[in-house]
Protein backbone atom coordinates (compact mmCIF):
# COMPACT_ATOMS: atom_id res chain seq x y z
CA UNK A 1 0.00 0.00 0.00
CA UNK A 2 2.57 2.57 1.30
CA UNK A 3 4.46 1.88 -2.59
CA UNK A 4 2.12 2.65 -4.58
CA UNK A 5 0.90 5.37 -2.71
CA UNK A 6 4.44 6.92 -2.25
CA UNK A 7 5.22 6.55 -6.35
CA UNK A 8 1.81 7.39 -7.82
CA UNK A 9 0.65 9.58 -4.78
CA UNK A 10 -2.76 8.28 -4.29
CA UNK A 11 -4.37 7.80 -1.48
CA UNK A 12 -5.03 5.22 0.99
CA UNK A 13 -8.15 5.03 0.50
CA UNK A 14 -7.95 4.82 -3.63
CA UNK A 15 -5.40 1.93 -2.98
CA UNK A 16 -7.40 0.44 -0.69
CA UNK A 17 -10.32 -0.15 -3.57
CA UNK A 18 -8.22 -1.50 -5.77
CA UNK A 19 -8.74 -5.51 -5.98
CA UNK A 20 -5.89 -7.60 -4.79
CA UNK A 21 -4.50 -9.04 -7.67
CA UNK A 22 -4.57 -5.47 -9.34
CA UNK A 23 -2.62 -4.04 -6.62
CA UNK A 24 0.17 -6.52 -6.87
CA UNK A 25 0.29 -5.90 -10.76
CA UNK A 26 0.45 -1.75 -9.97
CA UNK A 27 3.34 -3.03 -7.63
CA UNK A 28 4.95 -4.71 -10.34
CA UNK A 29 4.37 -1.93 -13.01
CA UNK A 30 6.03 0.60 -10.67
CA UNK A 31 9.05 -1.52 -9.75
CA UNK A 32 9.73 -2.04 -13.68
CA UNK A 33 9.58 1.49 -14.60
CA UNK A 34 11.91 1.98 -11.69
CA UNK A 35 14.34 -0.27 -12.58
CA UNK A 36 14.71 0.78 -16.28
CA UNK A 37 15.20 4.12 -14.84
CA UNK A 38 17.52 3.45 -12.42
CA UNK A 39 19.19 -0.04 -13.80
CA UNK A 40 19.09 -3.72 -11.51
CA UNK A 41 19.82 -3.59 -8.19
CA UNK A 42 20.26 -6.59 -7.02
CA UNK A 43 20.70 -5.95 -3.57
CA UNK A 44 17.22 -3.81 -3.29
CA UNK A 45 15.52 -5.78 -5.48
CA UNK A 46 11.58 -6.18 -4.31
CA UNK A 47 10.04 -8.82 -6.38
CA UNK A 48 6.47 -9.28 -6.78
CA UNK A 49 4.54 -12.13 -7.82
């Protein structure tokens, strides 16, 4: 919850509506965007399934 709302500054409560599975996929979108802007890191990696 805290990710996404930190990188796409929405709120609790609009993160909190979002189904499960669409969350996690948000999460996933967001890390990948991340990573091609800022290359692999390994050591901070977050992966989600």
């Amino acid at each position: 919850m805290t990710f996404l709302s930190y990188y796409l500054h929405w709120s609790r409560r609009e993160v909190m509506n979002l189904p499960h599975l669409e969350r996690r996929r948000w999460c996933r979108e967001v890390s990948a965007v991340n990573e091609k802007i800022s290359g692999p890191s390994k050591q901070n990696k977050i992966e989600f399934r």
